[in-house]
N, C-alpha and C. Protein backbone atom coordinates (compact mmCIF):
# COMPACT_ATOMS: atom_id res chain seq x y z
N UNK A 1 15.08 -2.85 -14.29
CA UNK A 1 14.66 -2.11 -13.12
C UNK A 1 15.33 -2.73 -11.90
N UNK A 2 16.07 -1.89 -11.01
CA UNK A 2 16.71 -2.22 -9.79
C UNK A 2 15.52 -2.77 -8.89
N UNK A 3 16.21 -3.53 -7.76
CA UNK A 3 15.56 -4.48 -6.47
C UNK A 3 15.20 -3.23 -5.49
N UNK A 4 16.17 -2.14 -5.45
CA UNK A 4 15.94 -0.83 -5.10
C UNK A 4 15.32 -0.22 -4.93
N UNK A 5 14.97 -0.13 -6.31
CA UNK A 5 13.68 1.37 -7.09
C UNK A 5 12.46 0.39 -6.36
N UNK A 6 12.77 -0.63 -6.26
CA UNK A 6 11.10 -0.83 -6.12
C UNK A 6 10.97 -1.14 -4.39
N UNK A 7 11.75 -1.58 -3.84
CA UNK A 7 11.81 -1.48 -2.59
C UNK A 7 11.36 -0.25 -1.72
N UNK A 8 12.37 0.76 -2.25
CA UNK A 8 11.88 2.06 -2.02
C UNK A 8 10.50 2.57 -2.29
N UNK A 9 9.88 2.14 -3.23
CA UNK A 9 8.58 2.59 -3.61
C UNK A 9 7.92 1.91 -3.03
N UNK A 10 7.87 0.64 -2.76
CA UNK A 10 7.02 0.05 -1.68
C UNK A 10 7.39 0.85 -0.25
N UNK A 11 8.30 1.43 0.06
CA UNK A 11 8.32 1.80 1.62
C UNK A 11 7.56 3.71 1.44
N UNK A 12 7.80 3.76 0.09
CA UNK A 12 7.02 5.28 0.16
C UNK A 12 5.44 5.25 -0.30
N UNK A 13 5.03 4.10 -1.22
CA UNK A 13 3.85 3.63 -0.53
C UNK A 13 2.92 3.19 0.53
N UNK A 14 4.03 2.78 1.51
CA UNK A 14 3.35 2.83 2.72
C UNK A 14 3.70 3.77 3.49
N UNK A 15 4.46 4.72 3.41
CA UNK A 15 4.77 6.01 3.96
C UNK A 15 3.38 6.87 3.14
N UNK A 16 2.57 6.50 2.46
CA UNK A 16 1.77 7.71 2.09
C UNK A 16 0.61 7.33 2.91
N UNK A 17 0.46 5.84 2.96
CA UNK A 17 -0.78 5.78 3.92
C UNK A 17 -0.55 6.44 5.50
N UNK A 18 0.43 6.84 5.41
CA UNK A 18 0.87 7.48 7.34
C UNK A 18 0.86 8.69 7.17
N UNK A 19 0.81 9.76 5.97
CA UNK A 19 1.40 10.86 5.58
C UNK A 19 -0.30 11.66 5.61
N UNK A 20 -0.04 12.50 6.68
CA UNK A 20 -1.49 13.18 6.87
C UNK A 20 -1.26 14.74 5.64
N UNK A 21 0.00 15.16 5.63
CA UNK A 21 -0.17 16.47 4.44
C UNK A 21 -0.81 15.78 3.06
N UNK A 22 -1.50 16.72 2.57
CA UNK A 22 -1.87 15.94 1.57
C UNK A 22 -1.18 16.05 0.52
N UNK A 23 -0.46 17.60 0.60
CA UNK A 23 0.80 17.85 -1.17
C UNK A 23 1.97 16.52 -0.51
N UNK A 24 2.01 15.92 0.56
CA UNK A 24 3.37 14.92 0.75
C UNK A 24 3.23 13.52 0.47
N UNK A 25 2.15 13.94 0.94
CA UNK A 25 1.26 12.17 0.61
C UNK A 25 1.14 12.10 -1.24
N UNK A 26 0.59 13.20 -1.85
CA UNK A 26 0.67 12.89 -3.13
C UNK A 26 1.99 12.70 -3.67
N UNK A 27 2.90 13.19 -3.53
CA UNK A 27 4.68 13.34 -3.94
C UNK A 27 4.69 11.77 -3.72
N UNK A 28 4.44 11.18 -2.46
CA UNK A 28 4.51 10.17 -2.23
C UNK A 28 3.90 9.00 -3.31
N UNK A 29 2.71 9.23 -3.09
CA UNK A 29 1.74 8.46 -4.28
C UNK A 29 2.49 8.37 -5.61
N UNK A 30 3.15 9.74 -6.00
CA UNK A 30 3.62 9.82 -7.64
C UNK A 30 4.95 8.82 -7.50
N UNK A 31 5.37 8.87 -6.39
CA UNK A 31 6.40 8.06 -6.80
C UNK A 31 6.38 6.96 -6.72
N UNK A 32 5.36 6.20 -5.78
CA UNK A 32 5.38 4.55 -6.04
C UNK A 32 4.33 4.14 -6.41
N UNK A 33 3.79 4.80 -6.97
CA UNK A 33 2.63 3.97 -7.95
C UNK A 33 2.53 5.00 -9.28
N UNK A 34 2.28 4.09 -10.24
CA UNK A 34 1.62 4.09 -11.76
C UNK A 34 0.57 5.27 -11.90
N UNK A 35 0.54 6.17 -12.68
CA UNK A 35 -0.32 6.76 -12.79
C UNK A 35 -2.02 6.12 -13.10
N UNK A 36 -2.12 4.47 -13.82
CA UNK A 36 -3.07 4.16 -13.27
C UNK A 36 -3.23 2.86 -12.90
N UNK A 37 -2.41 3.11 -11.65
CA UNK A 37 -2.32 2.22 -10.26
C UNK A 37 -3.45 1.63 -10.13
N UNK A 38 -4.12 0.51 -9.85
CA UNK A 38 -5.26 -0.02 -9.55
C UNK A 38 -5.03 -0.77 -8.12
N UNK A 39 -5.59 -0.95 -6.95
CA UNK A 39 -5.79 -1.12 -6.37
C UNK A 39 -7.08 -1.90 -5.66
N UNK A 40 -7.00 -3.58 -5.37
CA UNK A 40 -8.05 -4.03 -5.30
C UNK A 40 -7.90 -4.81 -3.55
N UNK A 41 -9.06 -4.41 -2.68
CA UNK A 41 -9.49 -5.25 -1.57
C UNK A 41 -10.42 -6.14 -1.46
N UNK A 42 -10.87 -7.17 -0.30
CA UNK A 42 -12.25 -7.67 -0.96
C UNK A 42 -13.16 -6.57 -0.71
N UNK A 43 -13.43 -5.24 0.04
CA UNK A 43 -14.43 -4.51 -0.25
C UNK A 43 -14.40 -3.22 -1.08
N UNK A 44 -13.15 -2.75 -1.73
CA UNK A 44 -12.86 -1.66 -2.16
C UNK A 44 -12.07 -1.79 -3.54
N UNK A 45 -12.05 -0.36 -4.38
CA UNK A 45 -11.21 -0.85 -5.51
C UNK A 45 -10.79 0.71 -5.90
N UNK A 46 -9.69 1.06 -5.77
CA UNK A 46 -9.55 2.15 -6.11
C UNK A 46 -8.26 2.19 -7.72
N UNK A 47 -9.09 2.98 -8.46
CA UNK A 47 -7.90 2.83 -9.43
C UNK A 47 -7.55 4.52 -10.02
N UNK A 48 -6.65 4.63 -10.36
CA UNK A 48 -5.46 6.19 -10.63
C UNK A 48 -5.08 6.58 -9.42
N UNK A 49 -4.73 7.54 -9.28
CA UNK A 49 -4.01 8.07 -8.10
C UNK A 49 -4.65 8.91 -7.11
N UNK A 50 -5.57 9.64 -7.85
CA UNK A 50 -6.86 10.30 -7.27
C UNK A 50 -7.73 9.26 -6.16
N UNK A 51 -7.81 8.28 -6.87
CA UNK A 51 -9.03 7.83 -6.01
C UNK A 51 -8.12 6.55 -5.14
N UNK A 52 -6.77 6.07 -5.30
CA UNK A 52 -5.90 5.93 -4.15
C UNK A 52 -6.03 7.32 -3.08
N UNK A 53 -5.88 7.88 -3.39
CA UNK A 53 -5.21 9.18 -2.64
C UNK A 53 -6.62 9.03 -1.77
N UNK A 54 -7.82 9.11 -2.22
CA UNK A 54 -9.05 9.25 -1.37
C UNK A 54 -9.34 8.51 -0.60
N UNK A 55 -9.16 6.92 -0.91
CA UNK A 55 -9.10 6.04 -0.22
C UNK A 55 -8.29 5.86 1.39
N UNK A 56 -6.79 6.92 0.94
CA UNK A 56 -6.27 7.30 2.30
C UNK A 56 -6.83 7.85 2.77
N UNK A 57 -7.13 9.03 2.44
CA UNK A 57 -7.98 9.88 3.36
C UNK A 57 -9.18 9.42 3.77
N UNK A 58 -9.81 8.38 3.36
CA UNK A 58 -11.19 7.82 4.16
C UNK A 58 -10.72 7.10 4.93
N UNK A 59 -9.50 6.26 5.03
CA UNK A 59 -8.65 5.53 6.58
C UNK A 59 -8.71 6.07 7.61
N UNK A 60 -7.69 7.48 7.22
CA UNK A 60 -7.46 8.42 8.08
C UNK A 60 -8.69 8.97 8.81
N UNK A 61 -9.48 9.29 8.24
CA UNK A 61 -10.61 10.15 8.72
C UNK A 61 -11.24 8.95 9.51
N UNK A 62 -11.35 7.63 9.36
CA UNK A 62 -11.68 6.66 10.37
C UNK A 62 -11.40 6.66 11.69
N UNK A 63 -9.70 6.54 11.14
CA UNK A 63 -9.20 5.89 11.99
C UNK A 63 -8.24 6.31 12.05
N UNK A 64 -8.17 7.54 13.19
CA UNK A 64 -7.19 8.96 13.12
C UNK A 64 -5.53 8.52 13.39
N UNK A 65 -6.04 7.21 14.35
CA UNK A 65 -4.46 6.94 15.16
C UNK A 65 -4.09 5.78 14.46
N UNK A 66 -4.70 5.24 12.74
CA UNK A 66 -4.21 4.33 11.95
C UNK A 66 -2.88 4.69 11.43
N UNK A 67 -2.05 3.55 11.64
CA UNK A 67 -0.90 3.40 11.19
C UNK A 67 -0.41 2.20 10.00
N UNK A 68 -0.19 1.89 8.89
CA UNK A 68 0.27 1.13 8.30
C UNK A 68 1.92 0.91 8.58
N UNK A 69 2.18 -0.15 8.85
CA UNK A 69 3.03 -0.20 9.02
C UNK A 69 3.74 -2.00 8.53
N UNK A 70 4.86 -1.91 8.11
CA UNK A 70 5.33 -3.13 7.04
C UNK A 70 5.92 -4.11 8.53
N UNK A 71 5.61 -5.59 8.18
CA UNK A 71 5.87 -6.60 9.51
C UNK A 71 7.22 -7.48 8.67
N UNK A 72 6.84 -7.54 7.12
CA UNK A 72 7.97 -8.54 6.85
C UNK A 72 8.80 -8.11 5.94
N UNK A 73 9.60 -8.71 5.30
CA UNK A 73 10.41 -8.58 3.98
C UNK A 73 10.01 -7.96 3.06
N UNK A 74 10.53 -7.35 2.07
CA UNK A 74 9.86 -7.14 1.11
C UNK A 74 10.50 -7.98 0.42
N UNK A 75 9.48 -9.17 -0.58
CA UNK A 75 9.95 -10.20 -1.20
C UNK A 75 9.99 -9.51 -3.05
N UNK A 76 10.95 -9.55 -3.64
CA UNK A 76 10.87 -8.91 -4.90
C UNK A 76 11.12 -10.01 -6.02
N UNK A 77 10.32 -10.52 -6.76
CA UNK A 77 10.49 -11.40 -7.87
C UNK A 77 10.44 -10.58 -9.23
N UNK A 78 11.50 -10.31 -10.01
CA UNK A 78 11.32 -9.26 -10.80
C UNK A 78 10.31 -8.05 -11.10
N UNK A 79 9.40 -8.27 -11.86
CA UNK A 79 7.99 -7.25 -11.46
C UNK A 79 7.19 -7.55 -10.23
N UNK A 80 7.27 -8.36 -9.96
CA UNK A 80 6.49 -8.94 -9.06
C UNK A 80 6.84 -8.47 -7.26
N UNK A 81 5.74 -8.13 -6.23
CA UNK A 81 6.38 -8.63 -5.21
C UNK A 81 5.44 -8.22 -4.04
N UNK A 82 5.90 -8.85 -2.69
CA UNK A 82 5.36 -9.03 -2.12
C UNK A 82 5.63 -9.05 -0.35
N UNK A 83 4.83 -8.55 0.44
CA UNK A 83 5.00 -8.11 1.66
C UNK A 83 3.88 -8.25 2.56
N UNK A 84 3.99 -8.30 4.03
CA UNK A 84 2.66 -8.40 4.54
C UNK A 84 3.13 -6.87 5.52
N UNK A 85 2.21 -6.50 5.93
CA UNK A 85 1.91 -5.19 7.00
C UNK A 85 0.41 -5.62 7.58
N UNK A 86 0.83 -4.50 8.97
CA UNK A 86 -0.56 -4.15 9.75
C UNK A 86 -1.09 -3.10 10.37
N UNK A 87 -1.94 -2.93 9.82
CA UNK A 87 -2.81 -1.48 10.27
C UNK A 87 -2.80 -1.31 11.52
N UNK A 88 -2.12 -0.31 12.55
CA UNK A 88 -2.07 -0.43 13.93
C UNK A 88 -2.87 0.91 13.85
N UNK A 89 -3.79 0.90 15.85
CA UNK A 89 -4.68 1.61 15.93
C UNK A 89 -5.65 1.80 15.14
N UNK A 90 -6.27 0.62 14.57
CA UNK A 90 -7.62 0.34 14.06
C UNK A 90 -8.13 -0.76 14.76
N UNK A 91 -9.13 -0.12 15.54
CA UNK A 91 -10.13 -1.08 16.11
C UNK A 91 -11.01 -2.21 15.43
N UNK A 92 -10.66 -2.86 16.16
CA UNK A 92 -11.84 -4.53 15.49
C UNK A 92 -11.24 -4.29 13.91
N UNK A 93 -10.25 -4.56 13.81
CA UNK A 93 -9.53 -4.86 12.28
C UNK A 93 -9.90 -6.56 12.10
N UNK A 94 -10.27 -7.25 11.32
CA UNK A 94 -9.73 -8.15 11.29
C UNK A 94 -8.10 -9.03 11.46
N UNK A 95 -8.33 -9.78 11.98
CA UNK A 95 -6.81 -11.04 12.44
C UNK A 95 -5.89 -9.73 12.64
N UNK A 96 -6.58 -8.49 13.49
CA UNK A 96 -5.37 -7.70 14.30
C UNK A 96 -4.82 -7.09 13.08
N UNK A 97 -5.72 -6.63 12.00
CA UNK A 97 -5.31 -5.51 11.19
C UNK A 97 -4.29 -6.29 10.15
N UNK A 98 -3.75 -7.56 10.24
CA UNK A 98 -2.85 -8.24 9.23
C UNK A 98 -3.62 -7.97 7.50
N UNK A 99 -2.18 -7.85 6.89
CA UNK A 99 -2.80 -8.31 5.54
C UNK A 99 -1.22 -8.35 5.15
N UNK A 100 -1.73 -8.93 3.94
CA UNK A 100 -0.36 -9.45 2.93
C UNK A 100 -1.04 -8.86 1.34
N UNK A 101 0.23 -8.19 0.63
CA UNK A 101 0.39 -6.58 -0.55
C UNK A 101 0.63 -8.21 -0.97
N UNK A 102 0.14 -8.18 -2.56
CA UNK A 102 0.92 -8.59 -4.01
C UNK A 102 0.77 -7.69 -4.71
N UNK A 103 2.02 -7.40 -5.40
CA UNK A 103 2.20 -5.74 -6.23
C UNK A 103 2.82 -6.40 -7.88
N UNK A 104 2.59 -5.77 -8.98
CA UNK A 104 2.87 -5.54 -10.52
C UNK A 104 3.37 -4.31 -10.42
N UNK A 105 5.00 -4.55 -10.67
CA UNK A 105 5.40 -3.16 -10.64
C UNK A 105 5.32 -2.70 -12.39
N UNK A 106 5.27 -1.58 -13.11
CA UNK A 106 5.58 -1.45 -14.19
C UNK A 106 6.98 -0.88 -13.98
N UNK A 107 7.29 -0.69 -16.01
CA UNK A 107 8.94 -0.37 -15.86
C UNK A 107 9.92 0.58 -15.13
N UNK A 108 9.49 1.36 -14.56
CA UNK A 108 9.65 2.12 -13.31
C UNK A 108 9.85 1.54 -11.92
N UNK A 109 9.33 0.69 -11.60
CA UNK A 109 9.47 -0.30 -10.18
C UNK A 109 8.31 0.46 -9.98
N UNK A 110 7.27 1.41 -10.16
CA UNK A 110 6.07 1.70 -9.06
C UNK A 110 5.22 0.88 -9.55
N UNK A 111 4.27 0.83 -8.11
CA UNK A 111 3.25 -0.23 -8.45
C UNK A 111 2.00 -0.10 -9.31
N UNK A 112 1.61 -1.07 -9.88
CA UNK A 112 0.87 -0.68 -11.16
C UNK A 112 -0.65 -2.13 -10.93
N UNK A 113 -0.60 -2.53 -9.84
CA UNK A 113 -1.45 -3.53 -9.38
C UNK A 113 -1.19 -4.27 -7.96
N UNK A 114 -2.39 -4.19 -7.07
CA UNK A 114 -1.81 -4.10 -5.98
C UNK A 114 -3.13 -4.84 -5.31
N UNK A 115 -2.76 -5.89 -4.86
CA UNK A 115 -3.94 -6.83 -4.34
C UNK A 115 -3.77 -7.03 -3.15
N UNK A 116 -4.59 -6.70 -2.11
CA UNK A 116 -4.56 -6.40 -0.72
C UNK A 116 -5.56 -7.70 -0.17
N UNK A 117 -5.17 -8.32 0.54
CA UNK A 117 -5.49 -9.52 1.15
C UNK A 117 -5.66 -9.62 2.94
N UNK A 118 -6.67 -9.19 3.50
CA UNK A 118 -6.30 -9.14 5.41
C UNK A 118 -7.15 -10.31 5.45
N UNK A 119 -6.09 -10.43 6.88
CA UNK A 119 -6.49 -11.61 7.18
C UNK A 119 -5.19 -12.34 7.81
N UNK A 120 -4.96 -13.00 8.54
CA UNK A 120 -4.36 -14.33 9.07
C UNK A 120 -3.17 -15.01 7.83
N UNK A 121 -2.31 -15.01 7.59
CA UNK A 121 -1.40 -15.68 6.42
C UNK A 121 -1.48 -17.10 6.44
N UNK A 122 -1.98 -17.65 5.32
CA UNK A 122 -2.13 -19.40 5.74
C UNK A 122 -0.78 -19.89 5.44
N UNK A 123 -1.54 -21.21 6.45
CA UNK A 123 -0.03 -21.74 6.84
C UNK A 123 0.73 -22.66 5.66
């Protein structure tokens, strides 16, 4: 699997959390994540694509003028990889909406495990 395929799918993964259509946002979803993508926060856990997909839409519906948006590298260790972003226009986010993605891509490069961490990056 190319450094590519999965790069890209990490940037159209976070292009779905910004993507208010919902047939674009799903196109989106199918392509960088696993059909059963799991997804874990410390308060949330969404796993298949369905209940990703819902999970956007409960952001959105928050937090209308939320933006995800990527701050660093995308670091790619074969399946593995990793990036931090921050939720802009979400009020009282924690440490200013920061968090840092660790992703399991399967053989496809989409993500197939995806551990969401906000918060401050230790030093």
């Amino acid at each position: 699997m190319s450094e590519a395929r999965i790069r890209a799918n990490v940037e159209a993964y976070i292009a779905a959390w910004n993507e208010r259509d919902g047939a674009r946002r799903q196109r989106l979803i199918e392509q960088s994540c696993a059909p059963d993508v799991l997804l874990c926060t410390a308060r949330r856990r969404a796993h298949g694509r369905d209940q990703l997909d819902a999970m956007i839409v409960d952001f959105q519906k928050r937090f209308p003028e939320g933006r995800a948006v990527l701050t660093s590298k995308i670091d790619i260790q074969g399946i593995l990889v990793r990036y931090a972003g921050v939720g802009e226009g979400v009020p009282n986010a924690p440490a200013n909406g920061e968090a840092l993605d660790t992703a399991e891509c399967d053989e496809e490069g989409r993500i197939r495990i995806l551990l969401t961490v906000v918060g401050e990056a230790l030093p």
